[in-house]
N, C-alpha and C. Protein backbone atom coordinates (compact mmCIF):
# COMPACT_ATOMS: atom_id res chain seq x y z
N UNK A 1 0.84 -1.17 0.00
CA UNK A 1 0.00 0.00 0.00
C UNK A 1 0.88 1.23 0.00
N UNK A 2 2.03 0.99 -1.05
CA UNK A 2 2.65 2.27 -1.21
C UNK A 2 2.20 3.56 -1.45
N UNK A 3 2.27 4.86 -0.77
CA UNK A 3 1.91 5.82 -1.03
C UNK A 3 2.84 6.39 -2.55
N UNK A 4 2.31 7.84 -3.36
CA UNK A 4 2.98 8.04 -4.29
C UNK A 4 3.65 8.81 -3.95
N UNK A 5 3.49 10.16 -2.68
CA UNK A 5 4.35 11.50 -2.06
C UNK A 5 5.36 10.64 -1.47
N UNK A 6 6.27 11.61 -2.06
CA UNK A 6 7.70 11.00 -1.42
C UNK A 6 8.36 12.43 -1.09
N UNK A 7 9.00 12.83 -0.17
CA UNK A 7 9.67 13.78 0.78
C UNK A 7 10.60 14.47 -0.35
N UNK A 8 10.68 15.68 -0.34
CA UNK A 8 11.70 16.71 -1.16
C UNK A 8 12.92 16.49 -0.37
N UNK A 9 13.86 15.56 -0.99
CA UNK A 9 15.38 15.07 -0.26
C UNK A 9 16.32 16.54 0.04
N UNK A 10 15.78 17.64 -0.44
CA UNK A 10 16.75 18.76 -0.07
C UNK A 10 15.85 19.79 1.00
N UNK A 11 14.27 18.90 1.87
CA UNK A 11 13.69 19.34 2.66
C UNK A 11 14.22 18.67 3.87
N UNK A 12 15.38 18.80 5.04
CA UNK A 12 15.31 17.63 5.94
C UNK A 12 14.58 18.17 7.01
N UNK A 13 14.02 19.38 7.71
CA UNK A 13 13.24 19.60 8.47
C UNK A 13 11.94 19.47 8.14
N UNK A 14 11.40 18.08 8.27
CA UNK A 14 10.28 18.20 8.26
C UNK A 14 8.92 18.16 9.94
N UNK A 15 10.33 18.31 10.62
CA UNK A 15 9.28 18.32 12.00
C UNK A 15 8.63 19.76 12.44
N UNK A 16 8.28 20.10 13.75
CA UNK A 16 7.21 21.10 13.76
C UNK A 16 8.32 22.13 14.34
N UNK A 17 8.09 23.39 13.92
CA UNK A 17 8.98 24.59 14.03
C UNK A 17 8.83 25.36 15.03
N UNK A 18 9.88 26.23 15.52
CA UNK A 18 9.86 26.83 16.73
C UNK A 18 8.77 27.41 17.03
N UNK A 19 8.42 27.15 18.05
CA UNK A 19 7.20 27.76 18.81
C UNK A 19 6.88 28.96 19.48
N UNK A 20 8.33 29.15 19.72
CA UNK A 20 8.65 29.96 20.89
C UNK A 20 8.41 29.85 22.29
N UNK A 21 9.16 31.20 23.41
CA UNK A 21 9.49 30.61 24.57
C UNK A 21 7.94 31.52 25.26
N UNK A 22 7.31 30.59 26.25
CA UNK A 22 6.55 31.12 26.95
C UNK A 22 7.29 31.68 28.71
N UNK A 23 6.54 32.15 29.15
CA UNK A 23 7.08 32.92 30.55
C UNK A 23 7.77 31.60 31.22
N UNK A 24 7.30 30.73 31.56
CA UNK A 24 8.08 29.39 32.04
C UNK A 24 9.70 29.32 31.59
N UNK A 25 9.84 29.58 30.20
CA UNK A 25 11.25 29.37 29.44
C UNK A 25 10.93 27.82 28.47
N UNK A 26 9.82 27.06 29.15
CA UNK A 26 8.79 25.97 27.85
C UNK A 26 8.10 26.37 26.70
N UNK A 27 8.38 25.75 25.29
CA UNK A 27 7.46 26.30 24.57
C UNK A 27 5.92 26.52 24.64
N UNK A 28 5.12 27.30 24.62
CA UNK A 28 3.83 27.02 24.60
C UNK A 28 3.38 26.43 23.76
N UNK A 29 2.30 25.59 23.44
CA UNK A 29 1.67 24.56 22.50
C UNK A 29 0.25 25.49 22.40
N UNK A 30 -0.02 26.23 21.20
CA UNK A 30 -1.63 26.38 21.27
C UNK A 30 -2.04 26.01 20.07
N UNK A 31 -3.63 25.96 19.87
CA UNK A 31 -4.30 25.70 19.34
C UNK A 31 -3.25 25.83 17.62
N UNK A 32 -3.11 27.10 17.42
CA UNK A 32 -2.72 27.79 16.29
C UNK A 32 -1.54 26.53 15.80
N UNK A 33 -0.33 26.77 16.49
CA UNK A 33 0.52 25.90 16.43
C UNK A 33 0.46 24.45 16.06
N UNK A 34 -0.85 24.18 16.82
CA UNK A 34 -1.07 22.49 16.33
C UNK A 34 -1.44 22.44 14.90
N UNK A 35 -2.27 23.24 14.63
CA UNK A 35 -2.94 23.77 12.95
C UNK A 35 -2.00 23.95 12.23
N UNK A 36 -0.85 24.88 12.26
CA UNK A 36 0.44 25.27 11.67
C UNK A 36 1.35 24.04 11.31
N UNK A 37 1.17 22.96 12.73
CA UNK A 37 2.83 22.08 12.27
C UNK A 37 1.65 20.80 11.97
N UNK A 38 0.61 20.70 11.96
CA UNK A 38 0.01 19.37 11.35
C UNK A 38 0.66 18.83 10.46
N UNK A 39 0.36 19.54 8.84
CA UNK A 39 0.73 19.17 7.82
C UNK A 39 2.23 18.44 7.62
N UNK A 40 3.41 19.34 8.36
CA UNK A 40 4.13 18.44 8.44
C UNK A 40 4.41 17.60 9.31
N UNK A 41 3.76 17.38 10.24
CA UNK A 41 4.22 16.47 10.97
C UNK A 41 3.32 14.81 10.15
N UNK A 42 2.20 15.29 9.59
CA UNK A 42 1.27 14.36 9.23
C UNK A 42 2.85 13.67 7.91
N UNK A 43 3.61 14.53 7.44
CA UNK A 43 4.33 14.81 6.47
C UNK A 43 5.87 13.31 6.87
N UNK A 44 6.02 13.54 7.99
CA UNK A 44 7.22 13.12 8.76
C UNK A 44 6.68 12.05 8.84
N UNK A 45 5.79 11.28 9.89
CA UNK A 45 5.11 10.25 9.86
C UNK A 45 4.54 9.45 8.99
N UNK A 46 4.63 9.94 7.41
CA UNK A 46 3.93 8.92 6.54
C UNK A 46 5.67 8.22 5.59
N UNK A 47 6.67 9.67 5.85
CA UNK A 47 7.54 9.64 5.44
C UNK A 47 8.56 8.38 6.10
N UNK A 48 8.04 8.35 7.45
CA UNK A 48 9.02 7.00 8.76
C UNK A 48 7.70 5.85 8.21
N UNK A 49 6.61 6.21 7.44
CA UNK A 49 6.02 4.61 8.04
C UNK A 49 6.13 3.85 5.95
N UNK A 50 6.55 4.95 5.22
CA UNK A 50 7.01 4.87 3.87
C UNK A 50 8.31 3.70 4.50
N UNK A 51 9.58 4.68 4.98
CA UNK A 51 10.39 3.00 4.96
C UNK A 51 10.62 1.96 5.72
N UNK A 52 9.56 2.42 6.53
CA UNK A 52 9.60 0.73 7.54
C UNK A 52 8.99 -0.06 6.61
N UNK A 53 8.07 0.33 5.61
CA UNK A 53 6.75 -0.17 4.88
C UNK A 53 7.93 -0.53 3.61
N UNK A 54 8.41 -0.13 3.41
CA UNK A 54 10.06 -0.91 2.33
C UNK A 54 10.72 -1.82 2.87
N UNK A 55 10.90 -1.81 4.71
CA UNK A 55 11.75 -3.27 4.56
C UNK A 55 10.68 -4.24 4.55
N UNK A 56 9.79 -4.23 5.38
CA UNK A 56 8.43 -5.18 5.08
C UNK A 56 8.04 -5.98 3.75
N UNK A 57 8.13 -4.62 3.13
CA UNK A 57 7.80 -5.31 1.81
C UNK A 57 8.48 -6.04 1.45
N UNK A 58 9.98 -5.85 1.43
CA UNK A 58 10.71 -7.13 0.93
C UNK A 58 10.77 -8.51 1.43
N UNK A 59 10.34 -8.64 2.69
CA UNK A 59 10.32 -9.72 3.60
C UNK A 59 9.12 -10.47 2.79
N UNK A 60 7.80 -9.69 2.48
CA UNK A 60 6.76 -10.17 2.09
C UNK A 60 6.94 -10.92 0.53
N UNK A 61 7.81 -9.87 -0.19
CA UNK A 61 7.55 -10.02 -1.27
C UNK A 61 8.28 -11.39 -1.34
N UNK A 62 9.21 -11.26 -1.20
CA UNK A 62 10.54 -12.65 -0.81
C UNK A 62 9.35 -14.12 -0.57
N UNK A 63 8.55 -13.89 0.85
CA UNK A 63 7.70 -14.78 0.57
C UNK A 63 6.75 -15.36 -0.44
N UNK A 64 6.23 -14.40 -0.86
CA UNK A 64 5.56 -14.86 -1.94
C UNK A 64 6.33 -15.33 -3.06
N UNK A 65 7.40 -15.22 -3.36
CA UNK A 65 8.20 -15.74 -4.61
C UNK A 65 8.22 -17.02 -3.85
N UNK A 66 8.56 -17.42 -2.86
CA UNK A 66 8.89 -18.59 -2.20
C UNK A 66 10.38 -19.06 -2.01
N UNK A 67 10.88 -17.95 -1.66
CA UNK A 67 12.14 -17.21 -1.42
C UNK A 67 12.37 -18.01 0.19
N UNK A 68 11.26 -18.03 0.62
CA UNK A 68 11.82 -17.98 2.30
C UNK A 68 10.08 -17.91 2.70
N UNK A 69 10.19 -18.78 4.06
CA UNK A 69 8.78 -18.67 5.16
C UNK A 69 8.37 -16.94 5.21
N UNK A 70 6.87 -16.85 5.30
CA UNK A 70 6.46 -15.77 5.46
C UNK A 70 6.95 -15.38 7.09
N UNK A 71 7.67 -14.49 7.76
CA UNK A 71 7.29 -14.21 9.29
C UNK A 71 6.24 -13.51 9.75
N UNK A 72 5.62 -14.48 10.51
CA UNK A 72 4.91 -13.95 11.23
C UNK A 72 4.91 -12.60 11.91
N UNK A 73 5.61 -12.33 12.06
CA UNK A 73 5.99 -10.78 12.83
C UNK A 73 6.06 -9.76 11.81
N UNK A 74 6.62 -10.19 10.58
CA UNK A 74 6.58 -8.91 9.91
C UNK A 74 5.22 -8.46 8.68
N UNK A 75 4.22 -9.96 8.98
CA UNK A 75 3.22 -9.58 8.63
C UNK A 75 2.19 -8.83 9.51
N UNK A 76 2.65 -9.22 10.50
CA UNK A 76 1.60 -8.10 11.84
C UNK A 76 2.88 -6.88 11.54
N UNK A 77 3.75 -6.63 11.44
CA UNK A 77 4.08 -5.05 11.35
C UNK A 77 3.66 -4.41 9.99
N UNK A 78 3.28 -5.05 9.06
CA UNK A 78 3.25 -4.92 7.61
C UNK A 78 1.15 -4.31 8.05
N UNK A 79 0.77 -5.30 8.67
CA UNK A 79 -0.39 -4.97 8.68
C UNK A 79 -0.79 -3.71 10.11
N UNK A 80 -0.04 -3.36 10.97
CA UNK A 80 0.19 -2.18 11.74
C UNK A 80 0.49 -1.08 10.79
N UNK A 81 1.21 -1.14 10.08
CA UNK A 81 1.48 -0.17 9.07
C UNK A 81 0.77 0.55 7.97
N UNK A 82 -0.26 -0.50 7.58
CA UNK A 82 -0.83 0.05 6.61
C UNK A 82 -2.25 0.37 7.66
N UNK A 83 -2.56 -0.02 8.59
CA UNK A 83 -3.82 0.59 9.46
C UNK A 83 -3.39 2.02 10.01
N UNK A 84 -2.13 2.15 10.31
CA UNK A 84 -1.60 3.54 11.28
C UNK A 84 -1.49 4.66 9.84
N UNK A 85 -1.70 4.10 8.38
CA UNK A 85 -1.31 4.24 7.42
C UNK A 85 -3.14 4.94 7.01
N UNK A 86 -4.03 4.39 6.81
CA UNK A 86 -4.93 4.40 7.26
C UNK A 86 -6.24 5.44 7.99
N UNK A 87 -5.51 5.31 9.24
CA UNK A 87 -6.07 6.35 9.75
C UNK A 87 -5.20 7.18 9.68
N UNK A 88 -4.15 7.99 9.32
CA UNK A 88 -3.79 8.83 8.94
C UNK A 88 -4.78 9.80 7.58
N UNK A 89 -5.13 8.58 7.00
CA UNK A 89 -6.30 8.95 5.84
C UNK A 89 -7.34 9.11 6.17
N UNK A 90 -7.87 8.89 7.57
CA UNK A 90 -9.04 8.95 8.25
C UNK A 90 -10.06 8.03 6.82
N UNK A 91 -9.23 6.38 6.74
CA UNK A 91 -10.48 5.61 5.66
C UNK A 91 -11.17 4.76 6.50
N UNK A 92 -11.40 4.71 8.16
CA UNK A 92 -12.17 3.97 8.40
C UNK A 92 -13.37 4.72 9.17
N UNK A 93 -12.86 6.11 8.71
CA UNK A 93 -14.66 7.48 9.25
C UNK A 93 -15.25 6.70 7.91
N UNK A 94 -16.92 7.20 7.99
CA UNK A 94 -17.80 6.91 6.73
C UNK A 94 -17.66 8.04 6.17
N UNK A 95 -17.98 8.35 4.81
CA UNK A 95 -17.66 9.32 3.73
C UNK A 95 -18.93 10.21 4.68
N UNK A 96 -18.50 11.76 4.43
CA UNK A 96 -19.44 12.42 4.59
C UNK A 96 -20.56 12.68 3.62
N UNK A 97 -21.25 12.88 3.64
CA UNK A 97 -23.25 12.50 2.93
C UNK A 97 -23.09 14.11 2.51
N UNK A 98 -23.17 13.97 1.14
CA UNK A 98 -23.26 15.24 0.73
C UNK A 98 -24.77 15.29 -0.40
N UNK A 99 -25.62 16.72 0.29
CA UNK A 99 -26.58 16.10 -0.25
C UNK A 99 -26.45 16.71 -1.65
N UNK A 100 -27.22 16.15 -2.37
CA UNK A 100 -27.57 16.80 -3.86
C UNK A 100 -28.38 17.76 -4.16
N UNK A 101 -27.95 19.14 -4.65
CA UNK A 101 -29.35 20.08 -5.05
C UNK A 101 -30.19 20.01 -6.11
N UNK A 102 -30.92 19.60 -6.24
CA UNK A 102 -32.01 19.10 -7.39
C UNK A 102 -32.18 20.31 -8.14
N UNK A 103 -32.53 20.96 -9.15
CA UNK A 103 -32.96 21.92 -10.16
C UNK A 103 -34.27 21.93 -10.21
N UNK A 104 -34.72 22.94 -9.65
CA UNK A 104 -36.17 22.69 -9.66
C UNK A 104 -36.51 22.93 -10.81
N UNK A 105 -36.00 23.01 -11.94
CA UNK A 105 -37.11 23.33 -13.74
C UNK A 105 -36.59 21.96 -13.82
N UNK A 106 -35.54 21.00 -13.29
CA UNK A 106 -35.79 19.39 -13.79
C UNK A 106 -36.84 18.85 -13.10
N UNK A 107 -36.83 19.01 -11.77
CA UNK A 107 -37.53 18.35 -10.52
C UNK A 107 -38.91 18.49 -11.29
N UNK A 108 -39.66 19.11 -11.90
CA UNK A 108 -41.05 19.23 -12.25
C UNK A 108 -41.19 18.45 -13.41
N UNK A 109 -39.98 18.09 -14.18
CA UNK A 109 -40.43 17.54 -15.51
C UNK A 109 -39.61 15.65 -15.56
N UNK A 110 -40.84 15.70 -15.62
CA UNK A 110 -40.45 13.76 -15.63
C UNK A 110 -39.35 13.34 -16.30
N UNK A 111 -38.54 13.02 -16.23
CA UNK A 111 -37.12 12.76 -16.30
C UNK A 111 -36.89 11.22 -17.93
N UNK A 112 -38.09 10.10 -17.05
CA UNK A 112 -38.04 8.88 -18.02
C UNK A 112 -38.72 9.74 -19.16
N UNK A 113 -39.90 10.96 -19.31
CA UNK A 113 -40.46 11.57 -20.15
C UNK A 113 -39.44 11.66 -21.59
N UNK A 114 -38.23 13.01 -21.09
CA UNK A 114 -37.11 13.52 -21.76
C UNK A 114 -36.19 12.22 -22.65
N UNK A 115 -36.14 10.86 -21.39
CA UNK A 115 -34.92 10.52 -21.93
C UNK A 115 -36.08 9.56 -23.12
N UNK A 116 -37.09 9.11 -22.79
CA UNK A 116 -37.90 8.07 -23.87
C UNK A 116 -37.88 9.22 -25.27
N UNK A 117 -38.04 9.81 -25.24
CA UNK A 117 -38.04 11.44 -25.50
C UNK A 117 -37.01 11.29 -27.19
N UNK A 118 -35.82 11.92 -26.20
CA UNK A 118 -34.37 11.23 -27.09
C UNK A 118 -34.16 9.99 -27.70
N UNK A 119 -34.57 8.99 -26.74
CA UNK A 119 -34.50 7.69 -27.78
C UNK A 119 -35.04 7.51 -29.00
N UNK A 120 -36.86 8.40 -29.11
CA UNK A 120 -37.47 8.01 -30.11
C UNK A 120 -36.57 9.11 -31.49
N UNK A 121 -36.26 9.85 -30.93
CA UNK A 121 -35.74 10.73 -31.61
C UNK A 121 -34.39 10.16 -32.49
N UNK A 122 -33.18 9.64 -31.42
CA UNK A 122 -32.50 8.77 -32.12
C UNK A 122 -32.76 7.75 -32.94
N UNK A 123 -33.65 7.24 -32.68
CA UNK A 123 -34.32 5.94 -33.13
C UNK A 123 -34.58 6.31 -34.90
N UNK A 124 -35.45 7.32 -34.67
CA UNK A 124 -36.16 8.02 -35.98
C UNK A 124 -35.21 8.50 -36.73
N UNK A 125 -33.71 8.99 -36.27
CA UNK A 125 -32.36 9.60 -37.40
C UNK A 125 -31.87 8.25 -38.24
N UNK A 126 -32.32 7.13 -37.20
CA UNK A 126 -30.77 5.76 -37.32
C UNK A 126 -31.90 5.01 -38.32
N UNK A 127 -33.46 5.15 -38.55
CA UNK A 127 -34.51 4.66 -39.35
C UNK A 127 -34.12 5.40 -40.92
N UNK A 128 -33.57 6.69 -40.60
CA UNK A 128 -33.76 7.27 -41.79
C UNK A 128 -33.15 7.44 -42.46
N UNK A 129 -31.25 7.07 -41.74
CA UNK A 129 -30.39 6.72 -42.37
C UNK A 129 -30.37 5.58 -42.77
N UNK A 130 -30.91 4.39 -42.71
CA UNK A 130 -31.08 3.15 -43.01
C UNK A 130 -31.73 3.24 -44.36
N UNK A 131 -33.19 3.69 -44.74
CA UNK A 131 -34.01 3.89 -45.87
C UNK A 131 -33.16 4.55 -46.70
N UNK A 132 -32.41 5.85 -46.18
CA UNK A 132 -31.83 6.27 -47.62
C UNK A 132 -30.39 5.99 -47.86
N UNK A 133 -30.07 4.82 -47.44
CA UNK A 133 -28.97 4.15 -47.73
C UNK A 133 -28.99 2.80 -48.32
């Protein structure tokens, strides 16, 4: 379940950026900040679970040629990986329900009406190219 984004090799900071110092001399963490370093951190984490998810694969793939016993262990990390992989994508929320706005000058006019409509119409070009051919 290889992803296709792969990390800009002349980006190496991809973790979350100074925050700055609060009265303590600790960075403060607020709201803003979490919003700000998401992206990359979401960025860093797909980037560490990209090559654990490369040695895996070879272990797997190896098995399946029949290279060598499948391990057990690195099919439960193979399958940790692509779930932490996963919800990172948030694919096990349900799609959000988006409703449809209907047209109300269609909504009034019978729909099978239009399309029986067109057929006879096609019907009657493909009759008439037939006769005068």
């Amino acid at each position: 379940m290889a992803s296709s984004w792969t990390p800009d090799p002349n980006d190496r900071d991809l973790g979350p950026r100074s925050i700055g110092p609060s009265s303590g001399g600790m960075p403060e963490i607020t709201d803003d900040n979490l919003q700000e370093a998401a992206p990359r951190v979401r960025a860093l984490i797909m980037a560490r679970i990209e090559k654990m998810w490369s040695a895996v694969e070879g272990h797997i793939d190896e098995a399946n040629a029949g290279d060598r016993m499948l391990d057990p262990r690195m099919l439960e990390i193979g399958k940790g990986l692509m779930k932490a992989e996963a919800d990172i994508y948030r694919l096990g929320r349900p799609a959000p329900v988006v409703e449809v706005e209907e047209d109300q000058a269609l909504a009034a006019v019978d729909r099978r009406a239009i399309v029986g409509a067109k057929l006879d119409e096609l019907e009657a070009k493909r009759k008439a190219r037939e006769s005068a051919a």
